[in-house]
Protein backbone atom coordinates (compact mmCIF):
# COMPACT_ATOMS: atom_id res chain seq x y z
CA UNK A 1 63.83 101.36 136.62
CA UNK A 2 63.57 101.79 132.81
CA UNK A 3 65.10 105.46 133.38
CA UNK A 4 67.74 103.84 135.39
CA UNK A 5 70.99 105.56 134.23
CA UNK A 6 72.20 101.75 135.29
CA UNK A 7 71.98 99.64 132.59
CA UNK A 8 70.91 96.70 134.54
CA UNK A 9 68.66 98.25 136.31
CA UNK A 10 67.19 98.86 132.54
CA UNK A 11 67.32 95.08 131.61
CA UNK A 12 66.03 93.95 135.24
CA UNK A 13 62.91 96.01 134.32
CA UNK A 14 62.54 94.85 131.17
CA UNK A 15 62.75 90.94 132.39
CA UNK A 16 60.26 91.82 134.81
CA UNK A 17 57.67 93.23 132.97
CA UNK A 18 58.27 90.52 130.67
CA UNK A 19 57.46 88.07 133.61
CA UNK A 20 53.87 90.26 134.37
CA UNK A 21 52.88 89.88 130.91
CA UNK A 22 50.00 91.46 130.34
CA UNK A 23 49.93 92.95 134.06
CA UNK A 24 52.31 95.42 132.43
CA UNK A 25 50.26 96.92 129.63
CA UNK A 26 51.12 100.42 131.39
CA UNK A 27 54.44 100.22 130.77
CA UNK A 28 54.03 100.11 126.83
CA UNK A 29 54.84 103.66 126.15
CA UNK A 30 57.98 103.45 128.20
CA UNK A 31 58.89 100.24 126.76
CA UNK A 32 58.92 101.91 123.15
CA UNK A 33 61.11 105.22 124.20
CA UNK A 34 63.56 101.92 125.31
CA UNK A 35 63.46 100.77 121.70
CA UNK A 36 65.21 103.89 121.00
CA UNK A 37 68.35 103.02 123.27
CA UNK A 38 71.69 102.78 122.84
CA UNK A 39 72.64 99.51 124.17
CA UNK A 40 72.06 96.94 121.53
CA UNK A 41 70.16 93.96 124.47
CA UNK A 42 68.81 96.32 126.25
CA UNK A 43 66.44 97.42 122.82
CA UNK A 44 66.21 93.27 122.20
CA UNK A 45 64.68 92.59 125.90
CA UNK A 46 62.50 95.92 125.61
CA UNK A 47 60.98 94.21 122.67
CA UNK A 48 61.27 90.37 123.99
CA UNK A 49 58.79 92.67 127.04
CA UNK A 50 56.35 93.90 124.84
CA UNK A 51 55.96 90.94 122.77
CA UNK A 52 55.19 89.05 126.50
CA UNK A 53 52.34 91.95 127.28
CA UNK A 54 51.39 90.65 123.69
CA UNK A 55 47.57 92.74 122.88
CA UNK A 56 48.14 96.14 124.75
CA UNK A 57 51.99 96.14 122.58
CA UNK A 58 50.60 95.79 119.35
CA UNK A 59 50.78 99.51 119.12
CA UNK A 60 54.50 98.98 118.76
CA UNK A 61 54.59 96.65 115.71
CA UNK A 62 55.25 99.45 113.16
CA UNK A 63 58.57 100.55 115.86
CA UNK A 64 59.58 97.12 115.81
CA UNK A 65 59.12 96.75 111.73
CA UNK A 66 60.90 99.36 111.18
CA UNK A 67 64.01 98.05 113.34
CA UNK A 68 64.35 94.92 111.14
CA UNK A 69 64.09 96.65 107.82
CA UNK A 70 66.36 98.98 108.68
CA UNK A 71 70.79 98.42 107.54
CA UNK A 72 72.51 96.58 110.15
CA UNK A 73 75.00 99.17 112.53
CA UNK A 74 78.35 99.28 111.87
CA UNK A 75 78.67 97.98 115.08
CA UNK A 76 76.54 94.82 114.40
CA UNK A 77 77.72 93.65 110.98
CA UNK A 78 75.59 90.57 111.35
CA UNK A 79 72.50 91.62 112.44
CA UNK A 80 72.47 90.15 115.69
CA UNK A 81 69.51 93.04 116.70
CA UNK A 82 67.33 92.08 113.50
CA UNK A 83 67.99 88.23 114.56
CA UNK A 84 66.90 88.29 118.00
CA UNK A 85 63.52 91.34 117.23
CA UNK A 86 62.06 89.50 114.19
CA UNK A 87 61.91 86.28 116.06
CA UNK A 88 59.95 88.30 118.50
CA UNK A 89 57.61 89.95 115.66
CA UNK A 90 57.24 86.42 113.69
CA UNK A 91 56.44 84.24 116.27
CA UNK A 92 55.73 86.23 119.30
CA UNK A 93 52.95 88.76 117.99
CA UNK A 94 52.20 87.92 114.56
CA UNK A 95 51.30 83.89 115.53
CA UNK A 96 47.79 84.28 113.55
CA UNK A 97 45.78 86.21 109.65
CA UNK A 98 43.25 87.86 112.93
CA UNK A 99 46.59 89.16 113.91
CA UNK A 100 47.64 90.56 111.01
CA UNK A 101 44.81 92.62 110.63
CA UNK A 102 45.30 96.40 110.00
CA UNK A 103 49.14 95.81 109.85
CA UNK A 104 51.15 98.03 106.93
CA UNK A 105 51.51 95.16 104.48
CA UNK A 106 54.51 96.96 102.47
CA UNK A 107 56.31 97.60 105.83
CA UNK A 108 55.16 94.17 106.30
CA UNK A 109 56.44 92.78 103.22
CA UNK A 110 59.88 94.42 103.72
CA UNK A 111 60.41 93.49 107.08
CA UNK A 112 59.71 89.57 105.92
CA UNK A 113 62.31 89.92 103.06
CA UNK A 114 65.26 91.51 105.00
CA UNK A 115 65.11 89.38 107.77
CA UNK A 116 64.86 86.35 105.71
CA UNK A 117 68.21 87.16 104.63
CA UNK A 118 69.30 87.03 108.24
CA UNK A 119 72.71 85.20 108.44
CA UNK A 120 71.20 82.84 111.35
CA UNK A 121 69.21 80.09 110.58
CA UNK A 122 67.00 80.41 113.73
CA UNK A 123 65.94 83.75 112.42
CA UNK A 124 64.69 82.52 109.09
CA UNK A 125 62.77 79.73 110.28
CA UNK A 126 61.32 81.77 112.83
CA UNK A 127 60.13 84.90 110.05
CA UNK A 128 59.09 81.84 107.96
CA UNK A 129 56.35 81.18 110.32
CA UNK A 130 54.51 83.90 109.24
CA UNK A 131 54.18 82.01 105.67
CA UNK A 132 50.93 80.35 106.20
CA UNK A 133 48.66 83.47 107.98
CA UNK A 134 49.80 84.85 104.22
CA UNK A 135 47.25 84.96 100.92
CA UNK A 136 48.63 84.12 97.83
CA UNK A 137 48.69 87.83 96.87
CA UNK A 138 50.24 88.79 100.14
CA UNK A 139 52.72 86.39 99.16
CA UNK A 140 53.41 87.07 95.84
CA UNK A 141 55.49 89.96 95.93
CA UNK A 142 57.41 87.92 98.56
CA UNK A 143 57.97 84.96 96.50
CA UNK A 144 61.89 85.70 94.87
CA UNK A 145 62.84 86.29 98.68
CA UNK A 146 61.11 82.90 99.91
CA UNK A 147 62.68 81.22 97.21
CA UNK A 148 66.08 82.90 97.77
CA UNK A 149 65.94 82.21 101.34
CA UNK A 150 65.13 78.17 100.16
CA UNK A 151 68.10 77.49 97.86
CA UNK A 152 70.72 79.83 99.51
CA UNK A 153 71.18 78.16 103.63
CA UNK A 154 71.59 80.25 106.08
CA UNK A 155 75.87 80.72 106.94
CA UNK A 156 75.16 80.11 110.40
CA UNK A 157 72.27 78.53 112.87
CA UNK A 158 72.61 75.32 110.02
CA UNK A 159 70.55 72.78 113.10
CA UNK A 160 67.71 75.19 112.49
CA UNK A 161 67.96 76.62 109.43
CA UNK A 162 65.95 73.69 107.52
CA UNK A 163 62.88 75.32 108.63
CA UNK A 164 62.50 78.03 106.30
CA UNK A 165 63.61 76.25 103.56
CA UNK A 166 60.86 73.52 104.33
CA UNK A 167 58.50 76.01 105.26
CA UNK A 168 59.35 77.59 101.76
CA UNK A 169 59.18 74.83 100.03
CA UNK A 170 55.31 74.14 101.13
CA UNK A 171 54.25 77.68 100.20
CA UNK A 172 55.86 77.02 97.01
CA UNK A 173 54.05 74.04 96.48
CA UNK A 174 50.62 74.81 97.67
CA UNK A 175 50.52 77.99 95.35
CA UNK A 176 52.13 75.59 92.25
CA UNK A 177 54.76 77.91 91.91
CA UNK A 178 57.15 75.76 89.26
CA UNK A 179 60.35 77.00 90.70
CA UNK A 180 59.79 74.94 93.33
CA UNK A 181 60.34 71.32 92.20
CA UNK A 182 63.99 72.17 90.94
CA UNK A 183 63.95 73.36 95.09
CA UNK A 184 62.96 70.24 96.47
CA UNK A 185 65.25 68.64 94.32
CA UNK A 186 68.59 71.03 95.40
CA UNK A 187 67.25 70.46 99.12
CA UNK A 188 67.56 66.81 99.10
CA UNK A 189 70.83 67.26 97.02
CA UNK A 190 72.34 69.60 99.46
CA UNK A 191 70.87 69.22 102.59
CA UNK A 192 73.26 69.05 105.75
CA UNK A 193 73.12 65.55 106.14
CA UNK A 194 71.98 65.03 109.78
CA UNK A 195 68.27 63.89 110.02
CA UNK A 196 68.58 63.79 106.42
CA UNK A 197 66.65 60.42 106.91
CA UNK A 198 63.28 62.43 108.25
CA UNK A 199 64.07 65.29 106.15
CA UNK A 200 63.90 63.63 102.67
CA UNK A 201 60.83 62.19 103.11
CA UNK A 202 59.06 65.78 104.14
CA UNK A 203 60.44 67.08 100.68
CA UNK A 204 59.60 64.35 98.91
CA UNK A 205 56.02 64.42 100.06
CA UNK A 206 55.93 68.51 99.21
CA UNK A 207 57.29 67.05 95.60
CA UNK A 208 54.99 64.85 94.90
CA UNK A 209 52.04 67.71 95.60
CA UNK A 210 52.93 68.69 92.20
CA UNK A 211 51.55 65.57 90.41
CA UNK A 212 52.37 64.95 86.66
CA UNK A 213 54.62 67.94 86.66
CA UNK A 214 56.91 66.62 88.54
CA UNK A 215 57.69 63.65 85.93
CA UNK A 216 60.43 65.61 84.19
CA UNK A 217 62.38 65.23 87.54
CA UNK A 218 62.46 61.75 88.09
CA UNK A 219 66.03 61.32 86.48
CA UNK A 220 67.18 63.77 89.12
CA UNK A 221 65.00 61.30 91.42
CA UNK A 222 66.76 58.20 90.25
CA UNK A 223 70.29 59.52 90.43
CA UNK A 224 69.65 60.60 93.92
CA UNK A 225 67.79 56.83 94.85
CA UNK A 226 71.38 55.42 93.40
CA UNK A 227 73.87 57.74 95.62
CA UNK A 228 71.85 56.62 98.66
CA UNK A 229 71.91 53.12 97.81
CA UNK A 230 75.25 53.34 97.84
CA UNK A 231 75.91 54.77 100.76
CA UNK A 232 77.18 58.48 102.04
CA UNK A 233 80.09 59.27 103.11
CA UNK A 234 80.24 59.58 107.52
CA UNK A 235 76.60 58.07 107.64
CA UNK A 236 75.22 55.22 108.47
CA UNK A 237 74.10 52.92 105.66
CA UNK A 238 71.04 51.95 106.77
CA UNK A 239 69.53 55.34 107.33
CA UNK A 240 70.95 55.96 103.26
CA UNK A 241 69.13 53.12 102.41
CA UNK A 242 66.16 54.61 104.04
CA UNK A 243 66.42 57.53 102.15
CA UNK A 244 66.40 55.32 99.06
CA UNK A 245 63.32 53.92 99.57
CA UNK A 246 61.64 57.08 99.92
CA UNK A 247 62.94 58.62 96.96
CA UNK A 248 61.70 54.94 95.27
CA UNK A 249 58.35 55.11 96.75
CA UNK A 250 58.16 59.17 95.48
CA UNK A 251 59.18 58.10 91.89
CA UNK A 252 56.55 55.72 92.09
CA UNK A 253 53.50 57.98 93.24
CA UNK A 254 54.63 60.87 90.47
CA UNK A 255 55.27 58.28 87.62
CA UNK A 256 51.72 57.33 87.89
CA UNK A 257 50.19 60.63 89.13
CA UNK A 258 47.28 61.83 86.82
CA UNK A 259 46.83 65.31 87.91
CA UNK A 260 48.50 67.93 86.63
CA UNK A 261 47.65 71.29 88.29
CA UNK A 262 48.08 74.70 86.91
CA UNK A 263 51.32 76.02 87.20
CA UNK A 264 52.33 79.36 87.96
CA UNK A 265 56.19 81.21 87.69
CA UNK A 266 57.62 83.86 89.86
CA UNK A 267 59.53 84.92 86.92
């Protein structure tokens, strides 16, 4: 069915094998000639198939790196291709550091960094993923893309585009990468309001990982704990008020923090 001249016939193969899972590891090689093909879904559900047979597909990563670091077509001006394939790669195949073993870490590296600018939200958080199977010198050279990807939102896919910036945000602040405090600051600042009330807390608590360093913030802190005792503008008070109290209660744990950990720069 995969040399079907009829295209569903193509994509009904591909959703089957998909279904068999590993069952299909025979159809591997076929499924990577179908990477090659014209039809822009057709190369997404070959690779949605071989992330499914998951093990025996492996041999495909490199095929499917190189499809996300590649330009977007003129025909697909938003990378629809690189949206839908390095959600595949990121949280399909590469869920785990065992899996990463052995994989090209500067196709690696550039496949992470051009699909975090991905115009979808979804896509970012998804790539993001990978974040944590990462060393700090794996991530290093990665670092001006994470934080790019944290302070400039995705234009699209906004309901899940708060992942990557969170997930950012905690890679920042586990390494002690300084850049990141202004970050957590902008978030909260900027943030699409809507479960602003569980967000803030999550990037207050990634703040306040910084200790004493984070002291020269808390007039940023205090502004912000005075806007949402206020009240925002098409929300509900109470939920501001919520807000306020967290950003209260994170003053309060970095005023009298007494560690100060090494920081480190990405520029």
């Amino acid at each position: 069915m995969l040399d079907s001249k009829n295209l569903n016939a193509q994509l009904g193969a591909c959703a089957a094998l998909e279904q068999l899972r590993g069952a299909a590891a025979p159809a591997v090689p076929k499924l990577q000639v179908t990477l090659k093909a014209d039809d822009l879904w057709l190369r997404v559900r070959a690779a949605s198939a071989l992330a499914a047979i998951g093990t025996p597909a492996m041999v495909a990563l490199p095929d499917l790196l190189a499809i996300v670091s590649r330009d977007f077509a003129p025909t697909d001006p938003r990378g629809m291709e690189q949206r839908f394939i390095s959600a595949v790669i990121f949280n399909q195949l590469l869920t785990s550091s065992k899996k990463l073993e052995g994989v090209d870490r500067d196709k690696l590296h550039h496949a992470i960094a051009r699909s975090l600018r991905n115009q979808d939200g979804y896509a970012r958080s998804e790539v993001s993923k990978v974040f944590r199977n990462l060393s700090y010198e794996e991530l290093q050279p990665l670092l001006p893309s994470i934080l790019e990807a944290i302070e400039k939102p995705a234009p699209s896919g906004e309901m899940f585009a708060d992942g990557v910036r969170l997930n950012g945000l905690r890679v920042l602040a586990t390494h002690q990468i300084a850049e990141g405090m202004q970050a957590c600051i902008d978030f909260i600042r900027t943030q699409n309001p809507w479960a602003s009330e569980h967000r803030t807390p999550e990037i207050l608590d990634i703040l306040v990982t910084y200790g004493a360093n984070a002291q020269q913030f808390i007039p940023h802190l205090e502004e912000l704990a005075h806007q949402f005792e206020k009240g925002e503008i098409d929300f509900p008070k109470h939920l501001s008020q919520q807000k306020a109290k967290a950003v209260q209660d994170a003053i309060k744990k970095i005023q009298f923090s007494q560690d100060r950990p090494k920081m480190k720069k990405i520029k």
